[in-house]
PDB file of N, CA and C in Angstrom:
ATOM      1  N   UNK A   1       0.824  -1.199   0.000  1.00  0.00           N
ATOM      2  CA  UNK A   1       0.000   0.000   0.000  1.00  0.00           C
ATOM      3  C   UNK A   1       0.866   1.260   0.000  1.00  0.00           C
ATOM      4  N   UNK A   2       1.971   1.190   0.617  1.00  0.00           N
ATOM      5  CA  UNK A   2       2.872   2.328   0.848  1.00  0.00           C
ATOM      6  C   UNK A   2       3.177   3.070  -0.414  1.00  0.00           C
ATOM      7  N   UNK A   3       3.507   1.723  -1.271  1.00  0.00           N
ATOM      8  CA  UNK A   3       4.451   1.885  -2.731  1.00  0.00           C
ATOM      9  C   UNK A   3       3.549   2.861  -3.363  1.00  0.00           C
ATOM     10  N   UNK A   4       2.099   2.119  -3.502  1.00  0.00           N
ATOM     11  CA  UNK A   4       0.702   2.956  -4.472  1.00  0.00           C
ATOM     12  C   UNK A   4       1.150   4.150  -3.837  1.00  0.00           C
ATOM     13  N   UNK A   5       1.058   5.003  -2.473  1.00  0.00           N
ATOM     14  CA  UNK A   5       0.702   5.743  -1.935  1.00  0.00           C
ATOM     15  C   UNK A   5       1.865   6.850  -2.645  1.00  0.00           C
ATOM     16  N   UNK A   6       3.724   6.188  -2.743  1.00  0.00           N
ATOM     17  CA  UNK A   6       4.941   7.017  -3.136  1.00  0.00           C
ATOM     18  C   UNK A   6       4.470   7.416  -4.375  1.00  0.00           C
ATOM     19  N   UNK A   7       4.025   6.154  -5.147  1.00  0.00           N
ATOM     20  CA  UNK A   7       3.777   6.200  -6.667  1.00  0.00           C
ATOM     21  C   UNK A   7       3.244   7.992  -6.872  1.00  0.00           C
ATOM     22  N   UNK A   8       1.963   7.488  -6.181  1.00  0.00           N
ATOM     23  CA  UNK A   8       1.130   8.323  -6.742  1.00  0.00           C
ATOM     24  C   UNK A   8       1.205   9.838  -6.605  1.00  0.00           C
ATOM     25  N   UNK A   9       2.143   9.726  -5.437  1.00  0.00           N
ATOM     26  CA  UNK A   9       2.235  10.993  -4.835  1.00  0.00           C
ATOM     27  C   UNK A   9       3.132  11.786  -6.169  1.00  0.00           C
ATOM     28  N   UNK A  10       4.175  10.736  -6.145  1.00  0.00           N
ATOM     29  CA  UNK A  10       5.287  11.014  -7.514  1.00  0.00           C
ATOM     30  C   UNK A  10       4.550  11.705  -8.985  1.00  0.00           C
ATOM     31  N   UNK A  11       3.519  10.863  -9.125  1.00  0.00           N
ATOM     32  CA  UNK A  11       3.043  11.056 -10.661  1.00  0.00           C
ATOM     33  C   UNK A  11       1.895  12.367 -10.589  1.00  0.00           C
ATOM     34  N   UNK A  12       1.483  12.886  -8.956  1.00  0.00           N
ATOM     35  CA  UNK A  12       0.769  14.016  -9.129  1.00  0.00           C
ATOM     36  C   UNK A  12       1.855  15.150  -9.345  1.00  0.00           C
ATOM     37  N   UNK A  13       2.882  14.949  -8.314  1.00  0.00           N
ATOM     38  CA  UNK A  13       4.284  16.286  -8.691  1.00  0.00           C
ATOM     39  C   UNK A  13       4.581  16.523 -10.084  1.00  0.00           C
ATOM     40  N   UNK A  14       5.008  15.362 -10.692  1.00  0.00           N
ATOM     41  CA  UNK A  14       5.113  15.611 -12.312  1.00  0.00           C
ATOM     42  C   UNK A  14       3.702  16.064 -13.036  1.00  0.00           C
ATOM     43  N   UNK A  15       2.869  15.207 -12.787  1.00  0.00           N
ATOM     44  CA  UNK A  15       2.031  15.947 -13.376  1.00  0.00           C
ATOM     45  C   UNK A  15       1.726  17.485 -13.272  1.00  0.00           C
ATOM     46  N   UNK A  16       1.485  17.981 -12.362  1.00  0.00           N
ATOM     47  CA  UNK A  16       2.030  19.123 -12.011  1.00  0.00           C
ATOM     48  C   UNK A  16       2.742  20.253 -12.649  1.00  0.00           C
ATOM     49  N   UNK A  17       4.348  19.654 -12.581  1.00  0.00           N
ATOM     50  CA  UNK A  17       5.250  19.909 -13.185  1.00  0.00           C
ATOM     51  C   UNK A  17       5.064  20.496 -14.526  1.00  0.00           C
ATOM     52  N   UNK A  18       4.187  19.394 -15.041  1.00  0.00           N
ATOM     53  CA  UNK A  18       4.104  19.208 -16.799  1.00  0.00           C
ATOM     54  C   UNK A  18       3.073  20.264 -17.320  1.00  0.00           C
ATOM     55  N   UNK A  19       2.294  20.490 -16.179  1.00  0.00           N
ATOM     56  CA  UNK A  19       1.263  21.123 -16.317  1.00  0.00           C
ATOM     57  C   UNK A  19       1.201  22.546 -16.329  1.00  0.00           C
ATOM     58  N   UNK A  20       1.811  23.123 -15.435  1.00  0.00           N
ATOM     59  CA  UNK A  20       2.651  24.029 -15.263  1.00  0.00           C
ATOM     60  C   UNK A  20       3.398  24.989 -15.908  1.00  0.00           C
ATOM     61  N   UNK A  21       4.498  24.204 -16.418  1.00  0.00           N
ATOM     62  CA  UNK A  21       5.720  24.514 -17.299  1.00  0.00           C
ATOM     63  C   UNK A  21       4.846  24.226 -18.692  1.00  0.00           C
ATOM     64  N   UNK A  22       4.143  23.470 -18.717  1.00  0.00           N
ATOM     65  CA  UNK A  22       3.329  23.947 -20.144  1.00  0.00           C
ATOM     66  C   UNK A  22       3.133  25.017 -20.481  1.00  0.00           C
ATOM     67  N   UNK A  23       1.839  25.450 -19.152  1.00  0.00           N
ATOM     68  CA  UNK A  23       1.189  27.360 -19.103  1.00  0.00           C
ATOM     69  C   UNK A  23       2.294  28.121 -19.385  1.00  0.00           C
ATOM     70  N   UNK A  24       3.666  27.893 -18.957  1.00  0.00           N
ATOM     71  CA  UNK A  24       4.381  29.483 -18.771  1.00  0.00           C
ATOM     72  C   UNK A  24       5.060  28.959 -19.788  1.00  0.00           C
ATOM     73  N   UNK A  25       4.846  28.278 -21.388  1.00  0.00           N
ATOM     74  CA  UNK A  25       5.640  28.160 -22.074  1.00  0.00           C
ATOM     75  C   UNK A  25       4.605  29.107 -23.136  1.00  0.00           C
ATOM     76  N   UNK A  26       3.230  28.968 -23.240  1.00  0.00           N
ATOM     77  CA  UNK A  26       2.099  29.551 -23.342  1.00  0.00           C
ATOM     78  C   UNK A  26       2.208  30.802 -23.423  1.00  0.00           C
ATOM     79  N   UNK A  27       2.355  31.244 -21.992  1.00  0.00           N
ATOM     80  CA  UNK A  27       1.841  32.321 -21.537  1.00  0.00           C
ATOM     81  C   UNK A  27       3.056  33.760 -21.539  1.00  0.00           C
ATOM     82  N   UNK A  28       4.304  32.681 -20.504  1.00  0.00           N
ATOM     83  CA  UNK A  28       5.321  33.479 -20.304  1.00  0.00           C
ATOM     84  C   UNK A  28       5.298  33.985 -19.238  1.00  0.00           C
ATOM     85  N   UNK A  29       4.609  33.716 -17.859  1.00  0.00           N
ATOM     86  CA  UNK A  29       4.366  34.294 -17.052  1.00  0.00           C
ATOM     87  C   UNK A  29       5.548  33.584 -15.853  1.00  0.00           C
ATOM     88  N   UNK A  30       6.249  34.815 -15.415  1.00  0.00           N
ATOM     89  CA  UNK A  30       7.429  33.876 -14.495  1.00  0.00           C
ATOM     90  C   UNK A  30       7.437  33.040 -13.508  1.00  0.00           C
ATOM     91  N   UNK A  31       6.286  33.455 -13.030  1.00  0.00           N
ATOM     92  CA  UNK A  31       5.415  32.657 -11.668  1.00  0.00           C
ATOM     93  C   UNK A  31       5.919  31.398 -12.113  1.00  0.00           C
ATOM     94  N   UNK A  32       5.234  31.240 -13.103  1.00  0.00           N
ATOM     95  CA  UNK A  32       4.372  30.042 -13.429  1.00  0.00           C
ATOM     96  C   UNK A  32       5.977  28.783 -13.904  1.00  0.00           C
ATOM     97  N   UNK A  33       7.197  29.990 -13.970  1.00  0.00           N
ATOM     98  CA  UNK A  33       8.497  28.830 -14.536  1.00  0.00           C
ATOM     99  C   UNK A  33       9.209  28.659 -13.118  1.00  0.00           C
ATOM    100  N   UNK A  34       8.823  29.833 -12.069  1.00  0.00           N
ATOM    101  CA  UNK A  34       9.128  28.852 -10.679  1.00  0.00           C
ATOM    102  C   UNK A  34       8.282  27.994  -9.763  1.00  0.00           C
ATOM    103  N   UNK A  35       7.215  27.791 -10.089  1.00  0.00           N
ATOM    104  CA  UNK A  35       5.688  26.997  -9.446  1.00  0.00           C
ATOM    105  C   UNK A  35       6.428  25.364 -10.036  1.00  0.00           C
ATOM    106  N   UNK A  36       6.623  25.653 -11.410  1.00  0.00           N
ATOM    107  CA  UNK A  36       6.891  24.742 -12.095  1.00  0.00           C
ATOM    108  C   UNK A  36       7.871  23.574 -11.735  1.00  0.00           C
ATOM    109  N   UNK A  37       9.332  24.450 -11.385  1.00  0.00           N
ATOM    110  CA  UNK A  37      10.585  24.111 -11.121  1.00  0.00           C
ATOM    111  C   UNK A  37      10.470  23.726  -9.563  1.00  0.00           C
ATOM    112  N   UNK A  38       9.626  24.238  -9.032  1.00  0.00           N
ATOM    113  CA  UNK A  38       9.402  23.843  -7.403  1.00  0.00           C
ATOM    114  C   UNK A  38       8.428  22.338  -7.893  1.00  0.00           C
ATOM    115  N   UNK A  39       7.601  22.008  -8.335  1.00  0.00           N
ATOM    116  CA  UNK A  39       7.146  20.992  -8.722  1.00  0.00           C
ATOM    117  C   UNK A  39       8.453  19.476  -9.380  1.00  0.00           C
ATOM    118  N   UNK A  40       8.965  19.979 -10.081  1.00  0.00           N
ATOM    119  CA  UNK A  40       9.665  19.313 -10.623  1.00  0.00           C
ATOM    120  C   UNK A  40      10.969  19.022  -9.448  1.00  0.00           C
ATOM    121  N   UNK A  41      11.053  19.761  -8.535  1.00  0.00           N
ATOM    122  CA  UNK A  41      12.141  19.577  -7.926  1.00  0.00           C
ATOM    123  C   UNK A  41      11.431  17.986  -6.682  1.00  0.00           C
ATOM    124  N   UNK A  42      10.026  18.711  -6.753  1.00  0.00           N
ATOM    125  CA  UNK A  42       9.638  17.331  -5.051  1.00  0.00           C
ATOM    126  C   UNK A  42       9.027  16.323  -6.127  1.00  0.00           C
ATOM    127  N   UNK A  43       9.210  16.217  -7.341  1.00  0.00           N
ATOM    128  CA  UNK A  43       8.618  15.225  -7.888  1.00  0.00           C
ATOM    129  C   UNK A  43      10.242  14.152  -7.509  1.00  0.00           C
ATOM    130  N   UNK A  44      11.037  15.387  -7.897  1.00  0.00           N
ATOM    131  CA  UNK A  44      12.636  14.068  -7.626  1.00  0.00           C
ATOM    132  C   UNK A  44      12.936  14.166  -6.306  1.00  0.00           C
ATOM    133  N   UNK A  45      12.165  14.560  -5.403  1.00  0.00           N
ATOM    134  CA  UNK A  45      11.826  14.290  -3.456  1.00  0.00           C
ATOM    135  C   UNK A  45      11.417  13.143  -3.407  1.00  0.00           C
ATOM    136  N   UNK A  46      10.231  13.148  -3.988  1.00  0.00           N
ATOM    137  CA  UNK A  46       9.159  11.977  -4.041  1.00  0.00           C
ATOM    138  C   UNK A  46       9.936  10.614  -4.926  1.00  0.00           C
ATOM    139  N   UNK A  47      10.469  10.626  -5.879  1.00  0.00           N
ATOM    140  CA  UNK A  47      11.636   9.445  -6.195  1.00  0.00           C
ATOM    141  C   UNK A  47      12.882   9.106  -5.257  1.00  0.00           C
ATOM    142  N   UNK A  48      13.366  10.170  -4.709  1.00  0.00           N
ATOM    143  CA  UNK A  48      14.447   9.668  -3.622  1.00  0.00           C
ATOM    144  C   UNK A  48      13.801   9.140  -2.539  1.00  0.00           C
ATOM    145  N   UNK A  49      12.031   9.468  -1.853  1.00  0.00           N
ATOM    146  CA  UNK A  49      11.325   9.273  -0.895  1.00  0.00           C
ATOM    147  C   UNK A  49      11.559   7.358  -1.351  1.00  0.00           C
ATOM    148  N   UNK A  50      11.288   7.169  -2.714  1.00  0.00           N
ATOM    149  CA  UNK A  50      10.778   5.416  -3.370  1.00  0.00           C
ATOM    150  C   UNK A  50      11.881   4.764  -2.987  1.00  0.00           C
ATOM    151  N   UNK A  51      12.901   5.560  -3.383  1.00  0.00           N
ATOM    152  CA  UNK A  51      14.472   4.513  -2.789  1.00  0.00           C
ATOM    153  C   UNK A  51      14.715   4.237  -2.011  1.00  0.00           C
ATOM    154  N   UNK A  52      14.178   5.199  -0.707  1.00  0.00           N
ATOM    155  CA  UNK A  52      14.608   5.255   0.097  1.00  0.00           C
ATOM    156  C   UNK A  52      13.805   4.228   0.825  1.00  0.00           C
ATOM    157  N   UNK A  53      12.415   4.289   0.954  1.00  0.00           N
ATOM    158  CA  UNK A  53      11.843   3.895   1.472  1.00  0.00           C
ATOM    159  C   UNK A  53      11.399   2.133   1.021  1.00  0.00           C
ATOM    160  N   UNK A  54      11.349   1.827  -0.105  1.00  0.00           N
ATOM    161  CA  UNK A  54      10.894   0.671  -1.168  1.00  0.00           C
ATOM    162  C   UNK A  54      12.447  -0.198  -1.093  1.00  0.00           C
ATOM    163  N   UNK A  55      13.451   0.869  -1.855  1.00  0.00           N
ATOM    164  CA  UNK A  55      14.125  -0.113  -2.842  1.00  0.00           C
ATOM    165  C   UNK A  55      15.631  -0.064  -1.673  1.00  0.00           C
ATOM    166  N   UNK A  56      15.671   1.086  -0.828  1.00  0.00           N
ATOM    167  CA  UNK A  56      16.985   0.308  -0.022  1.00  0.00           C
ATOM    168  C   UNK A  56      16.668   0.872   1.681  1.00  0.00           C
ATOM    169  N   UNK A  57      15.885   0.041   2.198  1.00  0.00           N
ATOM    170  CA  UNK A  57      15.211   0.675   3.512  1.00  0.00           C
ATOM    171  C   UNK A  57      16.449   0.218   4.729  1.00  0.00           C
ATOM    172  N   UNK A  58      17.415  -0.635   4.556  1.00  0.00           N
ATOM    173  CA  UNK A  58      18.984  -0.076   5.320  1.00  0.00           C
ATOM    174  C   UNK A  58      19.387   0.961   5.039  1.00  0.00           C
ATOM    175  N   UNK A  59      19.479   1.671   4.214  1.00  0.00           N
ATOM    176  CA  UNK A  59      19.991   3.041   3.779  1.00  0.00           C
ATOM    177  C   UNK A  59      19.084   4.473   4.398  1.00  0.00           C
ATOM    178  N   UNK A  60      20.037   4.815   4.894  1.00  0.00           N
ATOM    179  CA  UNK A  60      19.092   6.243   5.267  1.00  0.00           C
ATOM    180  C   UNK A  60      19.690   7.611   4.133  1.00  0.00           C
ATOM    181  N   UNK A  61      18.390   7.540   3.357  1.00  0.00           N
ATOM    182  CA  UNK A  61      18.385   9.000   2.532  1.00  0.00           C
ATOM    183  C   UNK A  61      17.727   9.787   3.066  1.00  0.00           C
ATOM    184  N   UNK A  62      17.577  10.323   4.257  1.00  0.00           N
ATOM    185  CA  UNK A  62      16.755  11.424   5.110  1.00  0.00           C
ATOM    186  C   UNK A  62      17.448  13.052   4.467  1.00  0.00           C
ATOM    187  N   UNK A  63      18.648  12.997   4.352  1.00  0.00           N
ATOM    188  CA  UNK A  63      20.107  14.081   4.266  1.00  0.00           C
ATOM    189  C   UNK A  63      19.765  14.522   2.371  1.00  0.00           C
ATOM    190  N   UNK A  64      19.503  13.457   2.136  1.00  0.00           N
ATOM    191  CA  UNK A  64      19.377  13.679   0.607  1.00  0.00           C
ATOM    192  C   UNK A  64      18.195  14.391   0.007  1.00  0.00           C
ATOM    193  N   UNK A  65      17.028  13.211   0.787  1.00  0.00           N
ATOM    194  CA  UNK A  65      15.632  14.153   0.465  1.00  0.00           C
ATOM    195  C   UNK A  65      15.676  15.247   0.953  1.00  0.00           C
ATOM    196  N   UNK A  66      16.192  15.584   2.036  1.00  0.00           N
ATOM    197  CA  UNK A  66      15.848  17.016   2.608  1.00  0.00           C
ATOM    198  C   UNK A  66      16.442  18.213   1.820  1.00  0.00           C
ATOM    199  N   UNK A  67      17.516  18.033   1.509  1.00  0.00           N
ATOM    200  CA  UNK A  67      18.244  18.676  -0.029  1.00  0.00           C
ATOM    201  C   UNK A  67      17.204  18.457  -1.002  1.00  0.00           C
ATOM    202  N   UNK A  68      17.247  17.634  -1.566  1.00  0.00           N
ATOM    203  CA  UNK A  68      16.128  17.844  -2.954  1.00  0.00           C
ATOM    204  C   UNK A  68      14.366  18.733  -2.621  1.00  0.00           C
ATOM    205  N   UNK A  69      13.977  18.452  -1.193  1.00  0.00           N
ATOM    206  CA  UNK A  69      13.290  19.696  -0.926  1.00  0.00           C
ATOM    207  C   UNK A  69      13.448  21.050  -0.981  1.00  0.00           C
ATOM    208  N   UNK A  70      14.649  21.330  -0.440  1.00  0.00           N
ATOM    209  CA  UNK A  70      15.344  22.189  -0.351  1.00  0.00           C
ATOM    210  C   UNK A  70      15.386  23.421  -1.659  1.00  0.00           C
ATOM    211  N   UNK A  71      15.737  22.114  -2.432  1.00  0.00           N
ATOM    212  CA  UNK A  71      16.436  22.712  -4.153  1.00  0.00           C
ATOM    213  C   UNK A  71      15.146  22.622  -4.227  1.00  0.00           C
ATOM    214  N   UNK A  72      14.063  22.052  -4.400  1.00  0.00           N
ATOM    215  CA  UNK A  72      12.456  22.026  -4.538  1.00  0.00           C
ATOM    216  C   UNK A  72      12.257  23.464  -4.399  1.00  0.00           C
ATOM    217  N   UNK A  73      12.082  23.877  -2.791  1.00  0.00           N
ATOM    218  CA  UNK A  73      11.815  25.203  -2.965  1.00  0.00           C
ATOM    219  C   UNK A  73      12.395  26.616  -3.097  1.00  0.00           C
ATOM    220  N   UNK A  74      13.757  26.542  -3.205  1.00  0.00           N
ATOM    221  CA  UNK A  74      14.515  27.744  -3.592  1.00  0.00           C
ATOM    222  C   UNK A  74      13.720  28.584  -4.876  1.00  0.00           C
ATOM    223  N   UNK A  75      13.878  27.806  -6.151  1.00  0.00           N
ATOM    224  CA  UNK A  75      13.155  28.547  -7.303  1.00  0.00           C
ATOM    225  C   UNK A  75      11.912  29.374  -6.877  1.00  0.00           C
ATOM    226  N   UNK A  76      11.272  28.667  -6.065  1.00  0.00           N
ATOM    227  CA  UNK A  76       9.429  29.110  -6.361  1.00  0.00           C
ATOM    228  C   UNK A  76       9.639  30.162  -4.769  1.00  0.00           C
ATOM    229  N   UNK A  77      11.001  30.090  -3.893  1.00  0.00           N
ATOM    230  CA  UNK A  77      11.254  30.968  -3.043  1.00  0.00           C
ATOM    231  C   UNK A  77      11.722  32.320  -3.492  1.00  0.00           C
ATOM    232  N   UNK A  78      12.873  32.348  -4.831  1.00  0.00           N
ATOM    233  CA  UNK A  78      13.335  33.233  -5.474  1.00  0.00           C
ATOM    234  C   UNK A  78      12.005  34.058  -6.672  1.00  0.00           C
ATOM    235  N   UNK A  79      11.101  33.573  -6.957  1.00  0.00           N
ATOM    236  CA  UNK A  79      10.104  33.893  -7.600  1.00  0.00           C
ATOM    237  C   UNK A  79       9.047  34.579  -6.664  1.00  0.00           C
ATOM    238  N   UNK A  80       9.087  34.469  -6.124  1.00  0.00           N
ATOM    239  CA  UNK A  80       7.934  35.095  -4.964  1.00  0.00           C
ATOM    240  C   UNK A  80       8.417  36.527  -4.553  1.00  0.00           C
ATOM    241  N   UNK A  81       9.826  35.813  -3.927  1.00  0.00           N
ATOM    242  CA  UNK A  81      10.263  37.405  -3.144  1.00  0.00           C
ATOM    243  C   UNK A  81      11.221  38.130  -4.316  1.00  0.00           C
ATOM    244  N   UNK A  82      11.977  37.910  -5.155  1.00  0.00           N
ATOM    245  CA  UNK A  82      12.464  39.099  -6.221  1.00  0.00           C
ATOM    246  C   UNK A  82      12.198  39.440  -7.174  1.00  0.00           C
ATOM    247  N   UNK A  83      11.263  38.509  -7.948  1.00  0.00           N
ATOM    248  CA  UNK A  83      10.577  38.605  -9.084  1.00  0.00           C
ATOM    249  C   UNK A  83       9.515  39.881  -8.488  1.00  0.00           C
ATOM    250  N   UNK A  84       9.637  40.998  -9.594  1.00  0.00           N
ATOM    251  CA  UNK A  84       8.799  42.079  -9.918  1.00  0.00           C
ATOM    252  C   UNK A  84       7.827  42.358 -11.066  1.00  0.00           C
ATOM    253  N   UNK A  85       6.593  42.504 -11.071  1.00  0.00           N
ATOM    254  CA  UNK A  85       5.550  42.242 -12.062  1.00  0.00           C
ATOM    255  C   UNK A  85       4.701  42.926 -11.883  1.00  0.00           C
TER     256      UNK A  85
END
């Protein structure tokens, strides 16, 4: 049940992602290329979450995911507060 639960979580971030970075390819709106890049960043959270948790559960990637959050939200942090519009 866990796995469905990583899966899915994974394939809503990308979707997301895809969804996203579509509009501001569209549109052009900057928001919308750091919403995007913050998406795309916890979609590869949510894949290090699968390894970690599924495919090598002796291994602690706690240090790693928390970085790829991290890098997750810098973009859509730098878009908020310096981006002017």
């Amino acid at each position: 049940m866990a796995a469905t639960i990583y899966a899915l979580c994974a394939l809503t971030a990308l979707a997301c992602a895809c969804l996203i970075l579509r509009s501001y390819y569209q549109s052009k709106y900057r928001l919308l290329l750091w919403s995007g890049l913050c998406f795309a960043g916890l979609f590869i959270n949510n894949l290090i979450l699968m390894i970690d948790r599924l495919m090598l559960p002796a291994t602690d990637l706690s240090t790693w995911r928390l970085l790829a959050a991290l890098g997750a939200l810098l973009p859509l942090l730098y878009g908020l507060i310096l981006e002017d519009e």
